[in-house]
C-alpha atoms as a PDB file:
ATOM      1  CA  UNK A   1     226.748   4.681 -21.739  1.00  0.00           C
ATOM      2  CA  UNK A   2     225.795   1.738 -23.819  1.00  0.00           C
ATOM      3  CA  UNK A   3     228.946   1.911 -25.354  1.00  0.00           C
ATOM      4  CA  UNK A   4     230.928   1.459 -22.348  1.00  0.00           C
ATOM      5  CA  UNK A   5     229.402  -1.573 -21.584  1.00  0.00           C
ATOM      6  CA  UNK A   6     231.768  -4.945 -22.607  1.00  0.00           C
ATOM      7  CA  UNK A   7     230.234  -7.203 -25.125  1.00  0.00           C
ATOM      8  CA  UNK A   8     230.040 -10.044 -22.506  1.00  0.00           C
ATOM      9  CA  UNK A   9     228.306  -7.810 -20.083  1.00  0.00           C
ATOM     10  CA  UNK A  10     225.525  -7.175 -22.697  1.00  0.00           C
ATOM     11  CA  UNK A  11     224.864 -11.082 -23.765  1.00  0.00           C
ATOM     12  CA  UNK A  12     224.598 -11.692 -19.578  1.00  0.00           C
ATOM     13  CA  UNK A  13     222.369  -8.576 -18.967  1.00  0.00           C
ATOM     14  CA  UNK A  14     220.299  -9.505 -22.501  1.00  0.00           C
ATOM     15  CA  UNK A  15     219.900 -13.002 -20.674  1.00  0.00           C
ATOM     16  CA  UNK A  16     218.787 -11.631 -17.810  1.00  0.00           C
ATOM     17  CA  UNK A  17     216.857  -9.740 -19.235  1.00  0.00           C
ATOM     18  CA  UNK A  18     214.996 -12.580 -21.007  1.00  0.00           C
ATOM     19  CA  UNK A  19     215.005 -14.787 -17.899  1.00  0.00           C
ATOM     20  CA  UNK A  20     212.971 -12.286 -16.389  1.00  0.00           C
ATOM     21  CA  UNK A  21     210.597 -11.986 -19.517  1.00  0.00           C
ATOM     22  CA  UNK A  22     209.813 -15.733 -19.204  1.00  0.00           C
ATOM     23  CA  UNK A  23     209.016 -15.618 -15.703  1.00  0.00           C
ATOM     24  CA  UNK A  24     206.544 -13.276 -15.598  1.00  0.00           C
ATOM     25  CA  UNK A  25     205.195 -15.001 -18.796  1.00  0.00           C
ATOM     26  CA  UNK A  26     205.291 -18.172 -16.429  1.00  0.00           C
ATOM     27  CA  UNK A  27     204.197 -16.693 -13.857  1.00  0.00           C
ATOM     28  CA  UNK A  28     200.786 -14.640 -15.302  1.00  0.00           C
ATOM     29  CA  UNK A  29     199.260 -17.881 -16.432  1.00  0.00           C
ATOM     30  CA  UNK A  30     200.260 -19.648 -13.228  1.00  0.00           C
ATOM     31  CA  UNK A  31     199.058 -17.703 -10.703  1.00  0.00           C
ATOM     32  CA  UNK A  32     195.161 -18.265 -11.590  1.00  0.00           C
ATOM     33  CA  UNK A  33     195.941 -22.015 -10.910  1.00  0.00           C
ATOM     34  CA  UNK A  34     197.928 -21.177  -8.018  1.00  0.00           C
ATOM     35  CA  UNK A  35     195.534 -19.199  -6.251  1.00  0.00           C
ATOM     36  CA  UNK A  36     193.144 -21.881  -7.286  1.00  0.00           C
ATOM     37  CA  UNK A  37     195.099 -24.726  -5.476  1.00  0.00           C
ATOM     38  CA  UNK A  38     195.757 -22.637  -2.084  1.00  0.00           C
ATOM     39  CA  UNK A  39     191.587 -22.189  -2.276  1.00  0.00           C
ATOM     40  CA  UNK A  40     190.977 -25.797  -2.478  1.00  0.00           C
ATOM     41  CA  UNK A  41     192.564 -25.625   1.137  1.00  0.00           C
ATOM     42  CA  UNK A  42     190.579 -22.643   2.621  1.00  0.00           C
ATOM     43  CA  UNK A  43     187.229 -22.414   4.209  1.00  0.00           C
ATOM     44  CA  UNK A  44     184.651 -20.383   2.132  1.00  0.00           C
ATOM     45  CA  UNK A  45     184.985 -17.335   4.401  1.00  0.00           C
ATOM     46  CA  UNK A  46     188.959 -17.451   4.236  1.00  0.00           C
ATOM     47  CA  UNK A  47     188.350 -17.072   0.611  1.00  0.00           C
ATOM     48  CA  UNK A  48     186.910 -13.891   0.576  1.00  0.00           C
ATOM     49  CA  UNK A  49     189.011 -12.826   3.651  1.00  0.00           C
ATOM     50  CA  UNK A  50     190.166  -9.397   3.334  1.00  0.00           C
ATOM     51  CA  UNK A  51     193.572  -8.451   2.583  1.00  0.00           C
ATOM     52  CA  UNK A  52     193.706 -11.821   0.626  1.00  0.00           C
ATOM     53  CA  UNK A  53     196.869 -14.360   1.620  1.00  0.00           C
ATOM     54  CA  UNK A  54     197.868 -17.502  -0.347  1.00  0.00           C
ATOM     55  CA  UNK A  55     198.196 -19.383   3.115  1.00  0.00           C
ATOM     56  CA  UNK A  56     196.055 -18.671   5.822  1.00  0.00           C
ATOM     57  CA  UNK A  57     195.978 -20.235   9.478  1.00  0.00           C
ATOM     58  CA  UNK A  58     193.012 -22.208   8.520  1.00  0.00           C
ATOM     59  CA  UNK A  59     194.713 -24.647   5.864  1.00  0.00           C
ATOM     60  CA  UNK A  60     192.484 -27.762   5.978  1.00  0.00           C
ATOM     61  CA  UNK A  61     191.763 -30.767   3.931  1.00  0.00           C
ATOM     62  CA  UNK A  62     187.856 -30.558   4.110  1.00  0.00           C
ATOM     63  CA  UNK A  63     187.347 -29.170   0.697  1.00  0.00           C
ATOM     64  CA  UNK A  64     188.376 -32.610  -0.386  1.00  0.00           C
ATOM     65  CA  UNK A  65     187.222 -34.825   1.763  1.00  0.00           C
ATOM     66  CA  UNK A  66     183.879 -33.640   1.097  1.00  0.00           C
ATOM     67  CA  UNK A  67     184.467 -34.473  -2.218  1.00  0.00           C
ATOM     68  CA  UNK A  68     186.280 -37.905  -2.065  1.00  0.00           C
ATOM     69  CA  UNK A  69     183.258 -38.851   0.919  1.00  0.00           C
ATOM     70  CA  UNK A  70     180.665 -37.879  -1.587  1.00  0.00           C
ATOM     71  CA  UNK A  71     179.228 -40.938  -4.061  1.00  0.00           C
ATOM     72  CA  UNK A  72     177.307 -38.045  -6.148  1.00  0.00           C
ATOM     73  CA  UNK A  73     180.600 -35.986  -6.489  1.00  0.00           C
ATOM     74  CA  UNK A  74     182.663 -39.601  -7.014  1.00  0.00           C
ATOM     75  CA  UNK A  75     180.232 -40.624  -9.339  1.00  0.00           C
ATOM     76  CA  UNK A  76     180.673 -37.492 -11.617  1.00  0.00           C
ATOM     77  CA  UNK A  77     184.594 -38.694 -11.535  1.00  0.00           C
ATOM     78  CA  UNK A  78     183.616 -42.217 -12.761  1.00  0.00           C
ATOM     79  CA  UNK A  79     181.234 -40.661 -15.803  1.00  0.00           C
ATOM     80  CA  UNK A  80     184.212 -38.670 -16.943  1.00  0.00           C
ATOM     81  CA  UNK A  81     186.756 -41.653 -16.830  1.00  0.00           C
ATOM     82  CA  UNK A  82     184.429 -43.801 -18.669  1.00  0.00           C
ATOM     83  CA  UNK A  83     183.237 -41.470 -21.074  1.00  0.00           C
ATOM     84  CA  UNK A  84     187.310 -40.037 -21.825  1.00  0.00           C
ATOM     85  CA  UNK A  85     188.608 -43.714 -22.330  1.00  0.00           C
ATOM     86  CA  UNK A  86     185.594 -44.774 -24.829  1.00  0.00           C
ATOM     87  CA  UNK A  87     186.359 -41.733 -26.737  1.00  0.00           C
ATOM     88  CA  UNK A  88     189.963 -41.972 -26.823  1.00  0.00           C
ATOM     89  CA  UNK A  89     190.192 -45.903 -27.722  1.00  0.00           C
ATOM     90  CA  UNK A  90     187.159 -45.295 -30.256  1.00  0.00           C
ATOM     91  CA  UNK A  91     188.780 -42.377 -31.846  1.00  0.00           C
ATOM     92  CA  UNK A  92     192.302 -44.442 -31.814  1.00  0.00           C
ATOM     93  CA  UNK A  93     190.607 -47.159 -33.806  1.00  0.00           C
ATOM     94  CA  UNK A  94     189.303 -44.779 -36.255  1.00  0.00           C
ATOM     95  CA  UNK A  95     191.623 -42.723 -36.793  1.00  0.00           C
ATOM     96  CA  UNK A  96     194.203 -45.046 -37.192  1.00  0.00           C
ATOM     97  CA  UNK A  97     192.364 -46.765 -39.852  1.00  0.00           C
ATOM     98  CA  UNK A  98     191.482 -43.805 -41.776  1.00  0.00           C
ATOM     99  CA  UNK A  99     194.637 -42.404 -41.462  1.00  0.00           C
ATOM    100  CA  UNK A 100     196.569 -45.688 -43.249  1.00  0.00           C
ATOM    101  CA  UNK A 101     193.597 -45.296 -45.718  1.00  0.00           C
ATOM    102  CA  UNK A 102     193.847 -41.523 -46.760  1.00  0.00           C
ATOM    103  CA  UNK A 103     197.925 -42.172 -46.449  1.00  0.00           C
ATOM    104  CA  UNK A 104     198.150 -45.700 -48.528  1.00  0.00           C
ATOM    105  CA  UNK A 105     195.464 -45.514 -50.792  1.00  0.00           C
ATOM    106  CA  UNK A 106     193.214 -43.838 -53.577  1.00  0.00           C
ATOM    107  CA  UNK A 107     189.950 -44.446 -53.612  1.00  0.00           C
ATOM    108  CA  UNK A 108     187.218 -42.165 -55.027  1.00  0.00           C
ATOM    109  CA  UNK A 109     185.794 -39.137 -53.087  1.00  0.00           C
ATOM    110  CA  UNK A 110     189.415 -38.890 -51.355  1.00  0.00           C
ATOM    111  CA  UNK A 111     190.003 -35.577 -51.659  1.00  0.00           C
ATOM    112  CA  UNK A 112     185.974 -34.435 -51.251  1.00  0.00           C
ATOM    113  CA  UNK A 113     185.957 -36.529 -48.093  1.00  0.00           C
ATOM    114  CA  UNK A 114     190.111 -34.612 -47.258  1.00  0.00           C
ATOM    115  CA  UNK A 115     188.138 -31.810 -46.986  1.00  0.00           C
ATOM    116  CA  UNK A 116     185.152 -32.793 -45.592  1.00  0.00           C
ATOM    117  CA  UNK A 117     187.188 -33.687 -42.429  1.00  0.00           C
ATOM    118  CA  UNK A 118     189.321 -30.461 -42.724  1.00  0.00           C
ATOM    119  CA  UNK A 119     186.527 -28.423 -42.538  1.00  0.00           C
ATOM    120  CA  UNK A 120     184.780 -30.248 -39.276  1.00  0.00           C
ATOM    121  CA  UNK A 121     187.566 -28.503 -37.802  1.00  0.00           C
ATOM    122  CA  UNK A 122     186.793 -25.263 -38.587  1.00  0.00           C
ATOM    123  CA  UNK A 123     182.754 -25.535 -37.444  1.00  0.00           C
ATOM    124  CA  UNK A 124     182.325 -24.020 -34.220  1.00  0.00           C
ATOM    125  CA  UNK A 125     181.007 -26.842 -31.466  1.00  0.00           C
ATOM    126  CA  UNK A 126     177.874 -24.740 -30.470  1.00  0.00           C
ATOM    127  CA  UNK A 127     176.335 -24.063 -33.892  1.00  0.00           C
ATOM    128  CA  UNK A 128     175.982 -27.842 -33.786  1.00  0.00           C
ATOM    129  CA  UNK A 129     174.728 -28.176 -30.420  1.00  0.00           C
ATOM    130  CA  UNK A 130     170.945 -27.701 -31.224  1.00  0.00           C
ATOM    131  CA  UNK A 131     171.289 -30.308 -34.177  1.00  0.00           C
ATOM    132  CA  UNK A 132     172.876 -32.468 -32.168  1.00  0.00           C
ATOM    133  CA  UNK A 133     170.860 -32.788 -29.173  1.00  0.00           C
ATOM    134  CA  UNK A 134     167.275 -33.301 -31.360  1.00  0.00           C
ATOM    135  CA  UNK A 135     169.268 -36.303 -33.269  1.00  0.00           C
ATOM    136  CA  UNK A 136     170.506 -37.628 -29.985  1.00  0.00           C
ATOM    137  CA  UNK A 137     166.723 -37.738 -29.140  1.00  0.00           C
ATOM    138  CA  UNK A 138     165.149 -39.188 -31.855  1.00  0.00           C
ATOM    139  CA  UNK A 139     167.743 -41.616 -31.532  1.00  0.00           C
ATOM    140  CA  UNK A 140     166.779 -42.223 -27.878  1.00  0.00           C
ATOM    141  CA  UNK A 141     170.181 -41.918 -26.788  1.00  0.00           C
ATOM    142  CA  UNK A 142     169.679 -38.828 -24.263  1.00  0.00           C
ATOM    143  CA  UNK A 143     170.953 -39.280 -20.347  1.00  0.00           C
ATOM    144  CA  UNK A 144     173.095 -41.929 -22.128  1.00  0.00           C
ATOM    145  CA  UNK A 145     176.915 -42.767 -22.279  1.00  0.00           C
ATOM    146  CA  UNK A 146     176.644 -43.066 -25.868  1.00  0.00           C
ATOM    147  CA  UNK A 147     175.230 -39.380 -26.486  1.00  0.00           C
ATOM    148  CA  UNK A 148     178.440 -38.304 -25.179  1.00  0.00           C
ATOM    149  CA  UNK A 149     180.907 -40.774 -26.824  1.00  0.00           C
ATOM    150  CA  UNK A 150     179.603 -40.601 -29.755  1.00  0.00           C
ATOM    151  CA  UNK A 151     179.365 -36.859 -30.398  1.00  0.00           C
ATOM    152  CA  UNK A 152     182.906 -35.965 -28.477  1.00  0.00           C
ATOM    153  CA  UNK A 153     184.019 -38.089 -31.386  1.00  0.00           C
ATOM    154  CA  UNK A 154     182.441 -36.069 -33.878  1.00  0.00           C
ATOM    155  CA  UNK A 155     185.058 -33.695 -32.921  1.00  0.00           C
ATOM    156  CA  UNK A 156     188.132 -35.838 -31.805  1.00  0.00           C
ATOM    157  CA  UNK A 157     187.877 -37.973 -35.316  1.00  0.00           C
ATOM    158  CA  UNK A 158     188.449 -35.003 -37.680  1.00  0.00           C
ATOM    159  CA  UNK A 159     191.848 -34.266 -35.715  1.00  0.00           C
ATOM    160  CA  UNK A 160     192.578 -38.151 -35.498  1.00  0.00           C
ATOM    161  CA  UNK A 161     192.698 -38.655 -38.943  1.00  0.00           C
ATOM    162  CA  UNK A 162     194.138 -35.500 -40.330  1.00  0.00           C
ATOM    163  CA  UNK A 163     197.240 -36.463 -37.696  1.00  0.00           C
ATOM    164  CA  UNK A 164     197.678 -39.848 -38.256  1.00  0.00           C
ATOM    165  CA  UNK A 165     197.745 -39.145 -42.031  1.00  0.00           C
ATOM    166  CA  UNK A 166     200.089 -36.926 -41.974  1.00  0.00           C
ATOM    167  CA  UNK A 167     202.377 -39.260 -39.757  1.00  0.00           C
ATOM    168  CA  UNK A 168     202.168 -42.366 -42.120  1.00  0.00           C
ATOM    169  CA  UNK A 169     203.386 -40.336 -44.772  1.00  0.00           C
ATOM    170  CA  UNK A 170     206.479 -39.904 -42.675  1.00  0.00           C
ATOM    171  CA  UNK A 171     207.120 -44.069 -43.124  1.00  0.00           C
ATOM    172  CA  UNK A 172     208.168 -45.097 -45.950  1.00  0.00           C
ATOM    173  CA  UNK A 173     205.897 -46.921 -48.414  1.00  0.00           C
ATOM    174  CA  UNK A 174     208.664 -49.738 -48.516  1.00  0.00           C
ATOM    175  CA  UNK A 175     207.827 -51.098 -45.105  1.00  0.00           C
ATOM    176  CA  UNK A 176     204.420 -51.861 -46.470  1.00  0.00           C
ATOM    177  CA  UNK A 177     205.724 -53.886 -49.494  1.00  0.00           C
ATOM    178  CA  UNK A 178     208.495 -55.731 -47.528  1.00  0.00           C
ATOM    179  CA  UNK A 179     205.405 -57.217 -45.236  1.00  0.00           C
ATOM    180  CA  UNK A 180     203.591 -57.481 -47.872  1.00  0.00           C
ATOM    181  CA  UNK A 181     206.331 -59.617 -49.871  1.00  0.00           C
ATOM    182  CA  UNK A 182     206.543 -62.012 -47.280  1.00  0.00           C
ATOM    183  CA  UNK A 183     203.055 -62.815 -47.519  1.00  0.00           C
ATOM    184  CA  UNK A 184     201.522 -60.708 -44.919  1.00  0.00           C
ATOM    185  CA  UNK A 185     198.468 -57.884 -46.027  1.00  0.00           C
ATOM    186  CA  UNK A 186     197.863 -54.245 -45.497  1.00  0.00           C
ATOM    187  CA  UNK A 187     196.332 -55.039 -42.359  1.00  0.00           C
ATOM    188  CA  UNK A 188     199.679 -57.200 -41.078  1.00  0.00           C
ATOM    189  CA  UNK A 189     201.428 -54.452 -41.634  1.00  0.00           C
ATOM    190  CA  UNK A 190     199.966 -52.024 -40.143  1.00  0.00           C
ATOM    191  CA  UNK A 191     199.130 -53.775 -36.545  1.00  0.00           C
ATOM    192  CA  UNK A 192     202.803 -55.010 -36.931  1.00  0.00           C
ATOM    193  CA  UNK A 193     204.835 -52.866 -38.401  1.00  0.00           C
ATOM    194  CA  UNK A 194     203.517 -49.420 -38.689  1.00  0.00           C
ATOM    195  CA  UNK A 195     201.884 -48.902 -35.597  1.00  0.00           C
ATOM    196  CA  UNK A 196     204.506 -49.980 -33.160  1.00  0.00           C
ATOM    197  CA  UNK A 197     206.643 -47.071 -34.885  1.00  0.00           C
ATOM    198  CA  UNK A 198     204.097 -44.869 -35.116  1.00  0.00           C
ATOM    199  CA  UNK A 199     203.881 -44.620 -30.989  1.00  0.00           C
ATOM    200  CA  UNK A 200     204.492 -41.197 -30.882  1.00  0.00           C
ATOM    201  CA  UNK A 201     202.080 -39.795 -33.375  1.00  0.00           C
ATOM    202  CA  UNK A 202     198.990 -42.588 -31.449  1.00  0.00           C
ATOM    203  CA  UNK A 203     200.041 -40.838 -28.201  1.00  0.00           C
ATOM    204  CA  UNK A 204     199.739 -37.390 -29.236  1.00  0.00           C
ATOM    205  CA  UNK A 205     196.110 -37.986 -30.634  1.00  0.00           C
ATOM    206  CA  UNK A 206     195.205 -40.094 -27.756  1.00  0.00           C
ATOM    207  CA  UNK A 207     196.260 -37.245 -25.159  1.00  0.00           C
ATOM    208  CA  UNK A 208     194.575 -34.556 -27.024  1.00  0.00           C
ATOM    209  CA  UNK A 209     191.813 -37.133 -27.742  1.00  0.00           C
ATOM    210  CA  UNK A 210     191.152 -37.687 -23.479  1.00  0.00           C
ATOM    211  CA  UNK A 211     192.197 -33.919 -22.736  1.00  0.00           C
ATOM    212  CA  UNK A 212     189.131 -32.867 -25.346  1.00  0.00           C
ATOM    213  CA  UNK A 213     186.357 -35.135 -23.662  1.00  0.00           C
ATOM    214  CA  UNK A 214     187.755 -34.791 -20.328  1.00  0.00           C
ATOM    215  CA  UNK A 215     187.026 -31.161 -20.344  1.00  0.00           C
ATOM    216  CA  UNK A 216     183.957 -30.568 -22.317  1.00  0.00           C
ATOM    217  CA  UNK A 217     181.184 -28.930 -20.860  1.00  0.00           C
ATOM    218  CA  UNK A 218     178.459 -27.521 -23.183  1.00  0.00           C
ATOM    219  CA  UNK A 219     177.550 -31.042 -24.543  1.00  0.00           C
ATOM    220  CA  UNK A 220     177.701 -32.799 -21.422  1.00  0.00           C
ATOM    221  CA  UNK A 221     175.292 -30.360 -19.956  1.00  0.00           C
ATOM    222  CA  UNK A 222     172.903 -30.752 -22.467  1.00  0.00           C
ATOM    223  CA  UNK A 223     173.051 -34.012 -23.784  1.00  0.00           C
ATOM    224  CA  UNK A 224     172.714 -35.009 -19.630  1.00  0.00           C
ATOM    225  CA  UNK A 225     170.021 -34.842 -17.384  1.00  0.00           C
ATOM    226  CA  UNK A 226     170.150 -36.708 -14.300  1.00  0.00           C
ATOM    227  CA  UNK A 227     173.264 -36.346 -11.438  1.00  0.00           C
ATOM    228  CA  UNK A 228     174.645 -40.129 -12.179  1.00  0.00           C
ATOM    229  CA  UNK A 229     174.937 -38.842 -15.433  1.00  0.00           C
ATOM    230  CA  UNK A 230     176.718 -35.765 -14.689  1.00  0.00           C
ATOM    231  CA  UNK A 231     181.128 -35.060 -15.302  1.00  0.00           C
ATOM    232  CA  UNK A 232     183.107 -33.406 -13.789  1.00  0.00           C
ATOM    233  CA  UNK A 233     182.629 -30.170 -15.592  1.00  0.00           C
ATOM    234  CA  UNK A 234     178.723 -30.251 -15.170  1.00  0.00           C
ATOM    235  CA  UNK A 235     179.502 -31.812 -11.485  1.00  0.00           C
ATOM    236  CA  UNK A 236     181.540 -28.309 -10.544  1.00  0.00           C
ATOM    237  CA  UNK A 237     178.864 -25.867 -12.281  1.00  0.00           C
ATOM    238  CA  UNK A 238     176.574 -27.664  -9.841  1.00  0.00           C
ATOM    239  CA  UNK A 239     178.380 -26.180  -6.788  1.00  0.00           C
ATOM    240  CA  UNK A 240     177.027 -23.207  -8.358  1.00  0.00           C
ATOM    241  CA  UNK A 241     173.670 -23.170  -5.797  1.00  0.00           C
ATOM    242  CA  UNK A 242     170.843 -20.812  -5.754  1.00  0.00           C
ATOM    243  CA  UNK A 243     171.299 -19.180  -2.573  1.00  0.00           C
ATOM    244  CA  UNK A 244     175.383 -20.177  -1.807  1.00  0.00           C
ATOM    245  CA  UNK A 245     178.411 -21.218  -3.873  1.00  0.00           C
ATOM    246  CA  UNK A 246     180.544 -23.949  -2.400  1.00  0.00           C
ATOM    247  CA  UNK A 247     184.013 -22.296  -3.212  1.00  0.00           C
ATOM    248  CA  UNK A 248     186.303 -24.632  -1.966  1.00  0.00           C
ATOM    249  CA  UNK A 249     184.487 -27.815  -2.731  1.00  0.00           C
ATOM    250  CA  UNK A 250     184.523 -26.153  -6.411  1.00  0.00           C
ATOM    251  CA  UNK A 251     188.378 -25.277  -6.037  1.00  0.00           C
ATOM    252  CA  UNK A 252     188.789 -29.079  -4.610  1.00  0.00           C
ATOM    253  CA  UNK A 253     186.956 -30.172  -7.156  1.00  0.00           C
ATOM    254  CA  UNK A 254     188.911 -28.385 -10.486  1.00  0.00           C
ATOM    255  CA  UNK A 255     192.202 -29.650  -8.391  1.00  0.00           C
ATOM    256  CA  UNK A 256     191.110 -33.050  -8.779  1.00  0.00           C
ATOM    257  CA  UNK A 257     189.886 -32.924 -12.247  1.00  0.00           C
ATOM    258  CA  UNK A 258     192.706 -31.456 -13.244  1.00  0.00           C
ATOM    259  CA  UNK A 259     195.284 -34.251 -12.104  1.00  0.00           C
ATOM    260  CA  UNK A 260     194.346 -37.304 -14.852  1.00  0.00           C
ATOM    261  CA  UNK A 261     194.823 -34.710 -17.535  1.00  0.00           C
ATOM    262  CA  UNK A 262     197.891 -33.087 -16.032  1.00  0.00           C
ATOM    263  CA  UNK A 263     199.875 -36.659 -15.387  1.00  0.00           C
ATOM    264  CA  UNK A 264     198.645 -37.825 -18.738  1.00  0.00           C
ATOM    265  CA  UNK A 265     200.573 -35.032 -20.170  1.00  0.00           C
ATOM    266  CA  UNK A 266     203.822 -35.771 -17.912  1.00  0.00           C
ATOM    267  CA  UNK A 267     204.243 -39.387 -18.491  1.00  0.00           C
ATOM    268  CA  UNK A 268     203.681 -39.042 -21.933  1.00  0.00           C
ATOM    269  CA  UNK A 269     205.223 -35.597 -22.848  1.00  0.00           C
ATOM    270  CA  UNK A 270     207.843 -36.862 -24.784  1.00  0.00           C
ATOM    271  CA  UNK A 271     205.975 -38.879 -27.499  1.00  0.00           C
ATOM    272  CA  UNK A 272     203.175 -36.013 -27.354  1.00  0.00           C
ATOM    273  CA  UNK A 273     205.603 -33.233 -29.063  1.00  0.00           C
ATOM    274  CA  UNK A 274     207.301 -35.732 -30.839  1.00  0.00           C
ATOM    275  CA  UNK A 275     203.792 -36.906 -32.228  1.00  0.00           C
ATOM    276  CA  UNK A 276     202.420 -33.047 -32.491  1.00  0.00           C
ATOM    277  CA  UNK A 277     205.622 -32.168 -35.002  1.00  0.00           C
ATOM    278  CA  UNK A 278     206.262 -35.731 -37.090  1.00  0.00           C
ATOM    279  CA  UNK A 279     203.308 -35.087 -39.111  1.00  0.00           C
ATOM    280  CA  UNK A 280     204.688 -31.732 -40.336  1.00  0.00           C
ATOM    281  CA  UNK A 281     207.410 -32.499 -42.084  1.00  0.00           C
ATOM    282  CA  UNK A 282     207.947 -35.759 -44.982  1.00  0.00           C
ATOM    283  CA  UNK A 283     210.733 -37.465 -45.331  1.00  0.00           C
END
């Protein structure tokens, strides 16, 4: 029967076919998120309604109001903002100054300290958790902004440098020594010359960079102990209460935090892939 079929026929029905395979592959993932959005807009007792419906008569904006009217919940907004840009700029900084270093020069204990930083990314965050939080303590540093900033960065560094590396060995060595012959230093052109090209590959680390401390949870929990300390991901578990879960306000809540991440990614989707795949290939 196969056999009868034209070849045209068989390249549309293959691309049907395959049409249909990426839509349910869309659609699996999607629906979670989906189901999580039409919550945000249900009471708690249309949630657990029974048959369950994606749109109910009851569609309201309370979920969110009681979390926009709420300084504890706004506040746990703020922490994250703060906490995501320090990181990101900090780990910028860093890692674009490592990364000319470990691209540009040799200097001794490069390749121990290569590998050092390769294999940070291969520890699993929680076996460092317990070390972390009694040196965040001697230090005095708990309930602080800079427990969090500076051990997110612990983590965001390692990837910062290995990526910016890899993308200044993309540029060409002459467009240091053409700075460099009229007069300017390393440092000239870098700020000048090499960064403004490198847009891309600084985008791509900054977006992971904010997406990574935007959404951590284990670290913020414990290295945290008062509400106005609290982000987003702490400020949700919260909802959790002893006696009653606030499902919508939690829905609401993941909506919202959900948004800086998701428009960071839109408005600069283009540089991030062009920054995640540069690095791979020199030349």
């Amino acid at each position: 029967m196969l056999n009868a079929i034209s070849r045209p026929a068989k390249i549309r029905i293959a691309r049907a076919l395959v049409i249909i395979a990426l839509l349910i592959g869309a659609l699996l993932p999607g629906f979670p998120v989906l189901w999580m959005l039409s919550s945000s807009f249900k009471s708690n007792m249309d949630i657990f309604a029974y048959p369950p419906a994606l749109i109910t008569d009851s569609f309201s904006f309370g979920a969110y109001a009681a979390v926009v009217t709420s300084p504890e919940k706004l506040r746990f907004f703020l922490n994250s903002y703060l906490v995501s840009m320090f990181v990101t700029i900090l780990t910028l900084l860093v890692g674009i100054l490592g990364g000319y270093s470990f691209s540009r020069y040799e200097f001794p204990l490069k390749r121990p300290l290569n590998m050092v930083i390769i294999g940070v990314q291969a520890v699993p965050p929680i076996t460092l958790l317990i070390p972390y939080f009694s040196l965040i303590v001697f230090l005095k540093l708990h309930n602080t902004y800079a427990a969090l900033v500076l051990t997110y960065m612990v983590f965001t560094l390692s990837y910062a440098i290995i990526m910016m590396t890899g993308y200044f060995n993309t540029l060409p060595r002459q467009l240091d020594e053409a700075v460099m012959i009229d007069g300017g230093s390393s440092f000239v052109a870098l700020w000048r010359v090499l960064v403004p090209i490198s847009l891309p590959g600084i985008v791509s680390v900054g977006v992971y960079t904010f997406m990574l401390a935007w959404n951590e949870f284990l670290f913020a929990l414990t290295l945290t102990k008062t509400t106005d300390m609290r982000t987003v991901p702490v400020g949700i578990q919260l909802l959790m209460g002893q006696h009653s879960y606030e499902w919508n306000e939690m829905m609401a809540m993941s909506v919202l935090g959900c948004l800086p991440v998701l428009l960071l990614f839109l408005f600069f989707q283009r540089y991030f892939i062009a920054g995640m795949t540069a690095g791979s290939v020199k030349g």
